[in-house]
PDB file of N, CA and C in Angstrom:
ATOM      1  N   UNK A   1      17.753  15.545  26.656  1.00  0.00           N
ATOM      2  CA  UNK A   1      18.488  15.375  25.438  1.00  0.00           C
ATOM      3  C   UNK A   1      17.548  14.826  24.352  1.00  0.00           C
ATOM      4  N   UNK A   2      17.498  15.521  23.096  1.00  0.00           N
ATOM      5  CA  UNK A   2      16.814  15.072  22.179  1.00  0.00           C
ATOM      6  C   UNK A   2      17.096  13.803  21.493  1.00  0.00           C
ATOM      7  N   UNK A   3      16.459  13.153  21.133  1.00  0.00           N
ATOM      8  CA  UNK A   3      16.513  11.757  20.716  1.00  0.00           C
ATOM      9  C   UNK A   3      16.688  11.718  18.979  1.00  0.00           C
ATOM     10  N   UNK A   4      17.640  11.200  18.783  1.00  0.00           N
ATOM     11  CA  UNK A   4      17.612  10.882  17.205  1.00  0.00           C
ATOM     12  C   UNK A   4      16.867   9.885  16.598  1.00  0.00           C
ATOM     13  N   UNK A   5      15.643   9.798  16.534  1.00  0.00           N
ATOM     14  CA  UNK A   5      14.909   9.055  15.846  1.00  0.00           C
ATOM     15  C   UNK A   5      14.303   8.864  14.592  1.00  0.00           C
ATOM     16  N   UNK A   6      14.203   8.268  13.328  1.00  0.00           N
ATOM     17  CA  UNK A   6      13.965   9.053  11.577  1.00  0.00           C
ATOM     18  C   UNK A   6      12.761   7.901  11.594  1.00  0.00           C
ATOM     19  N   UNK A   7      12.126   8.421  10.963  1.00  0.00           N
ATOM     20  CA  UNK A   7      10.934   7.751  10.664  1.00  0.00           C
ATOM     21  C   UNK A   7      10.878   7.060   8.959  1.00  0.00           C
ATOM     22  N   UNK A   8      10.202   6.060   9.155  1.00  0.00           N
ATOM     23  CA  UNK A   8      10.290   5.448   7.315  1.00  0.00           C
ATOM     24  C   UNK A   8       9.747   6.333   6.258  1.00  0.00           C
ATOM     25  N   UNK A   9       8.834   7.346   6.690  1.00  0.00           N
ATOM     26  CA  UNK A   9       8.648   7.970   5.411  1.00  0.00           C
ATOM     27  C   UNK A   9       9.401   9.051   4.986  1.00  0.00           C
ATOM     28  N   UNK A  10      10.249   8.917   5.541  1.00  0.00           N
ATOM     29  CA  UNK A  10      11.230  10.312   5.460  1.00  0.00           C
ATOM     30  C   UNK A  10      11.988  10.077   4.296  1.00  0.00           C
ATOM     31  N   UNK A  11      12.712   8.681   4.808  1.00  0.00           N
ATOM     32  CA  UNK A  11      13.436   7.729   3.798  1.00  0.00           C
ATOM     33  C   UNK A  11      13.099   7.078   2.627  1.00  0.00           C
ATOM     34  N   UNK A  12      11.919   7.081   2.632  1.00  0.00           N
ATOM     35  CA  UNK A  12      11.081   6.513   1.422  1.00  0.00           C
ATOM     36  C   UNK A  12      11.637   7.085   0.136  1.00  0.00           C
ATOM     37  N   UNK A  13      11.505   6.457  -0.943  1.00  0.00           N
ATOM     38  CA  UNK A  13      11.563   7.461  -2.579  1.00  0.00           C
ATOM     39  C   UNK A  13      10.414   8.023  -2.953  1.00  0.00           C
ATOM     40  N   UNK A  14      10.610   9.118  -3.253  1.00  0.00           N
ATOM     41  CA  UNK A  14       9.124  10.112  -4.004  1.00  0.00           C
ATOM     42  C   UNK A  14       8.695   8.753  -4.964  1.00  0.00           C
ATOM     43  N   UNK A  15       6.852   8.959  -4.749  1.00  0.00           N
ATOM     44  CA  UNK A  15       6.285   7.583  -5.735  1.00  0.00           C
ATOM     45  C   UNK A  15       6.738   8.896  -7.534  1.00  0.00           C
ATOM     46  N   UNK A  16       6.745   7.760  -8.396  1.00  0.00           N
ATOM     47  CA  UNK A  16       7.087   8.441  -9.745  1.00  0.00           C
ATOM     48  C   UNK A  16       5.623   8.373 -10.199  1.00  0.00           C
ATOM     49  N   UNK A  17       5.294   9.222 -11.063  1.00  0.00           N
ATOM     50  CA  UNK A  17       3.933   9.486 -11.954  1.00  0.00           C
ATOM     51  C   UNK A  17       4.285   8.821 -13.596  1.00  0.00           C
ATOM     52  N   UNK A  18       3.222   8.081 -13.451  1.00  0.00           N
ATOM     53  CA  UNK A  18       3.167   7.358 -14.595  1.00  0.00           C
ATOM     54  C   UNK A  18       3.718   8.080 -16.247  1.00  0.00           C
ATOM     55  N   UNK A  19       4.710   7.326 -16.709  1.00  0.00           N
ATOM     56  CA  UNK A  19       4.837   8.330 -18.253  1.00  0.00           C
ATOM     57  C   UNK A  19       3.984   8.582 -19.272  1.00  0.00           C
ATOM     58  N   UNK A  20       2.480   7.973 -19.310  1.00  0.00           N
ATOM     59  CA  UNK A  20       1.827   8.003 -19.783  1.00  0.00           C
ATOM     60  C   UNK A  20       0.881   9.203 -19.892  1.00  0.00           C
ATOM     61  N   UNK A  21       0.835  10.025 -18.086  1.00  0.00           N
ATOM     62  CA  UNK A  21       0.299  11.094 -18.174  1.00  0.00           C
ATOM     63  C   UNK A  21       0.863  12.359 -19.252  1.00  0.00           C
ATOM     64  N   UNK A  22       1.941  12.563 -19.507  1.00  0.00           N
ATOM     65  CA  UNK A  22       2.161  13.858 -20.787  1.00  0.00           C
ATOM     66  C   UNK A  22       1.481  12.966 -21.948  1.00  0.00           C
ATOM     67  N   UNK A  23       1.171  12.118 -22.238  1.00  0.00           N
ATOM     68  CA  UNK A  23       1.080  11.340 -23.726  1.00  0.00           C
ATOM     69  C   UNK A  23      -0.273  11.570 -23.807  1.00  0.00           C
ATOM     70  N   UNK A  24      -0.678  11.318 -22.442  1.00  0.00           N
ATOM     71  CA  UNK A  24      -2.404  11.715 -22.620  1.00  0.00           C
ATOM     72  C   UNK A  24      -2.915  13.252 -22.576  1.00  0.00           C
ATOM     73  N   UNK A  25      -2.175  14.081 -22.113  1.00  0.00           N
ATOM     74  CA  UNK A  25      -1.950  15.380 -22.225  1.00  0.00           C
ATOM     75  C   UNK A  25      -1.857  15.961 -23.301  1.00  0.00           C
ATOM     76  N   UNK A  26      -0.807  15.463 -24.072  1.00  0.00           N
ATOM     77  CA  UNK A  26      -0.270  15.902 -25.681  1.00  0.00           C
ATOM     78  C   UNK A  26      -1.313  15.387 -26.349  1.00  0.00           C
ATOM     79  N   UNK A  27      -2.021  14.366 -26.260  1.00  0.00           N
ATOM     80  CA  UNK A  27      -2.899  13.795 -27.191  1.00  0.00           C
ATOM     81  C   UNK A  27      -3.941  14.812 -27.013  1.00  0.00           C
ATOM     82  N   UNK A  28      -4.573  15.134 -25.818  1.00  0.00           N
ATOM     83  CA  UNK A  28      -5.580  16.437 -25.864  1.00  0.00           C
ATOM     84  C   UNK A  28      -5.460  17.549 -26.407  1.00  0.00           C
ATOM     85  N   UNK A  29      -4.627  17.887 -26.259  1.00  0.00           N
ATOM     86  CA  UNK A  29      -4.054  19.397 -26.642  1.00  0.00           C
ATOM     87  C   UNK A  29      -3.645  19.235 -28.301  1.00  0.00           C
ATOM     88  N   UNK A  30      -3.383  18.076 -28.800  1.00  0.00           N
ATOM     89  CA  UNK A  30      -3.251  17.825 -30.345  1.00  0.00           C
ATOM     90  C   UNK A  30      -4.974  17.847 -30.816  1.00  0.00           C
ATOM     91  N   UNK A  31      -5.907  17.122 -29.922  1.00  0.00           N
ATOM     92  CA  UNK A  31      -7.154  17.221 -30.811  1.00  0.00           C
ATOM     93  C   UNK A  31      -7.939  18.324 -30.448  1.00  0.00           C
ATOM     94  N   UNK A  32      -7.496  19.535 -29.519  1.00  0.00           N
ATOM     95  CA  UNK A  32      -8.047  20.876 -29.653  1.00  0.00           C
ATOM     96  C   UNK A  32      -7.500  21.734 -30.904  1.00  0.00           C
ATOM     97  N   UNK A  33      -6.474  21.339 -30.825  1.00  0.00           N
ATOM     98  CA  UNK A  33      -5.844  22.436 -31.640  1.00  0.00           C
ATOM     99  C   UNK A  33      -5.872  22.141 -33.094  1.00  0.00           C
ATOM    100  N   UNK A  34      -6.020  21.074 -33.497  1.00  0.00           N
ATOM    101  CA  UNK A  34      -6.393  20.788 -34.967  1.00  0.00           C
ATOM    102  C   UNK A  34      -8.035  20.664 -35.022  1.00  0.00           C
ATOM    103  N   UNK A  35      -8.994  20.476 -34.059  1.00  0.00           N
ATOM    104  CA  UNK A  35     -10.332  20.849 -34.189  1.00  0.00           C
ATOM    105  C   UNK A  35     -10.765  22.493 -34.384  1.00  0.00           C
ATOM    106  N   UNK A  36      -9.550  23.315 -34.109  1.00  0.00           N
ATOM    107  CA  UNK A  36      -9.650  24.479 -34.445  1.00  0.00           C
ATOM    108  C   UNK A  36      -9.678  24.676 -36.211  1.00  0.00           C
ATOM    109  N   UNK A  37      -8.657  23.958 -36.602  1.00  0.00           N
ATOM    110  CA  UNK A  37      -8.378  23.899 -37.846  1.00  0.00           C
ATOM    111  C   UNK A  37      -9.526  23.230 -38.817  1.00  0.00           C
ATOM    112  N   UNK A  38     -10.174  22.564 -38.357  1.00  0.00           N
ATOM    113  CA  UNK A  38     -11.253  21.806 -38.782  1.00  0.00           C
ATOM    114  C   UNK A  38     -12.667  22.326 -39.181  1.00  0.00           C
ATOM    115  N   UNK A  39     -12.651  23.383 -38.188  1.00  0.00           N
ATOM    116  CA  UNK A  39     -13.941  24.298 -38.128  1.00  0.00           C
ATOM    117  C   UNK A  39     -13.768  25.820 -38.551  1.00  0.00           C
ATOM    118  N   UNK A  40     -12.486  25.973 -38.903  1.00  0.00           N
ATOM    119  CA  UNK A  40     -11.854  26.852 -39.746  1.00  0.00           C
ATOM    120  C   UNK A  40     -12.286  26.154 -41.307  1.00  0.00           C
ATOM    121  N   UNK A  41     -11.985  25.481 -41.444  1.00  0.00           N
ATOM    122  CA  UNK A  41     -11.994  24.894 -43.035  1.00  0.00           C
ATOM    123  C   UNK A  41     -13.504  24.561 -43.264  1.00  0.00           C
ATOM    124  N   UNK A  42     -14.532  24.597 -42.224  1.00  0.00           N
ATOM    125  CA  UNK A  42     -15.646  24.010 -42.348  1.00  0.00           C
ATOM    126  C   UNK A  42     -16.438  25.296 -42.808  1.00  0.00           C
ATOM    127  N   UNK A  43     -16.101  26.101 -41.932  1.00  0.00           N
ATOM    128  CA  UNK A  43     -16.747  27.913 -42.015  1.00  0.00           C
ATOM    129  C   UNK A  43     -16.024  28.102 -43.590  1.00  0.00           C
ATOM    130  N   UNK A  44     -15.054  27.944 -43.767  1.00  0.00           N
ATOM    131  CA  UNK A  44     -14.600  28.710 -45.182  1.00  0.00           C
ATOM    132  C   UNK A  44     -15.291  28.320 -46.629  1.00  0.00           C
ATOM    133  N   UNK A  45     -16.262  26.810 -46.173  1.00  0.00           N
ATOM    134  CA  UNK A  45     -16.517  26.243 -47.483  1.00  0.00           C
ATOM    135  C   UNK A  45     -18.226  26.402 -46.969  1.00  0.00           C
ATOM    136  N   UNK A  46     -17.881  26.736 -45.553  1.00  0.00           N
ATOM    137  CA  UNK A  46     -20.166  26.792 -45.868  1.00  0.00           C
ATOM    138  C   UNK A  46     -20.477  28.070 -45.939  1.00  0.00           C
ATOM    139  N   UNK A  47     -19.609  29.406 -45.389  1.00  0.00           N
ATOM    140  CA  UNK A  47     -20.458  30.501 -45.357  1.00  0.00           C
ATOM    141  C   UNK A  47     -19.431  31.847 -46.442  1.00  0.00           C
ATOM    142  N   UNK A  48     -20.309  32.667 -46.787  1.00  0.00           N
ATOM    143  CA  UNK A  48     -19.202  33.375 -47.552  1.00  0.00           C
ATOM    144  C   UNK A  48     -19.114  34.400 -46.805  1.00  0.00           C
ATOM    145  N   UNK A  49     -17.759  34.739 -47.444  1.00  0.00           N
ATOM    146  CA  UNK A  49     -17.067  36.343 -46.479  1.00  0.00           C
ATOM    147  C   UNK A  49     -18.009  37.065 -45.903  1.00  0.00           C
ATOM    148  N   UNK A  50     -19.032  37.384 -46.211  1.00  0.00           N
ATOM    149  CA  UNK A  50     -19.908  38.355 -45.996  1.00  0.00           C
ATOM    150  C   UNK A  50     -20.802  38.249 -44.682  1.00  0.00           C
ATOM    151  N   UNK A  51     -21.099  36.589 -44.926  1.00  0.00           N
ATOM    152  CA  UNK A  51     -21.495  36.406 -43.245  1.00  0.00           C
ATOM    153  C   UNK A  51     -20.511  36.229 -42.085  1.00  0.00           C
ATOM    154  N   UNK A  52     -19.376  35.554 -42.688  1.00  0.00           N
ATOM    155  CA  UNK A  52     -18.254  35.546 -41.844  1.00  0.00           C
ATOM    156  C   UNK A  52     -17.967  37.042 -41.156  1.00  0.00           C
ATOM    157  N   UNK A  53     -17.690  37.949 -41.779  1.00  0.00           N
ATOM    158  CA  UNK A  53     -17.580  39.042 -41.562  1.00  0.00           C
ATOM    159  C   UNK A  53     -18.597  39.888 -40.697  1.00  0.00           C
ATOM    160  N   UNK A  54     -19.684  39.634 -41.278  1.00  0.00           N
ATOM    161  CA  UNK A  54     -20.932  40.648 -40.186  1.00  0.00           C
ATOM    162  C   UNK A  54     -22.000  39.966 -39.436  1.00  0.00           C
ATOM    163  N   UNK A  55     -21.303  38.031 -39.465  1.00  0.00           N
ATOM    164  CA  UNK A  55     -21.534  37.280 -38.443  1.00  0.00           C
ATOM    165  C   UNK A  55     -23.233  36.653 -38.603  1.00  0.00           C
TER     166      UNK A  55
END
């Protein structure tokens, strides 16, 4: 006959992940995406269309 026995980690609560990880997430993904914007505006005032264009 099988024995009913439960072990403590069964019962345990899932550990929670800190709320801080999306904040540090969002904060990355905010300074890629406006460093895009940055080097957009940087190219528009140093090079003219012409190199932009044929690089």
């Amino acid at each position: 006959m099988p024995s009913a026995t439960t072990t403590a980690s069964a019962s345990a609560p899932a550990a929670r992940r800190p709320a801080l990880d999306w904040r540090i997430r969002f904060a990355g993904l905010s300074l890629i995406w406006g460093f895009s914007f940055l080097l957009i505006k940087v190219g528009t005032e140093g090079y003219a269309p012409f190199q932009v264009t044929f690089g």
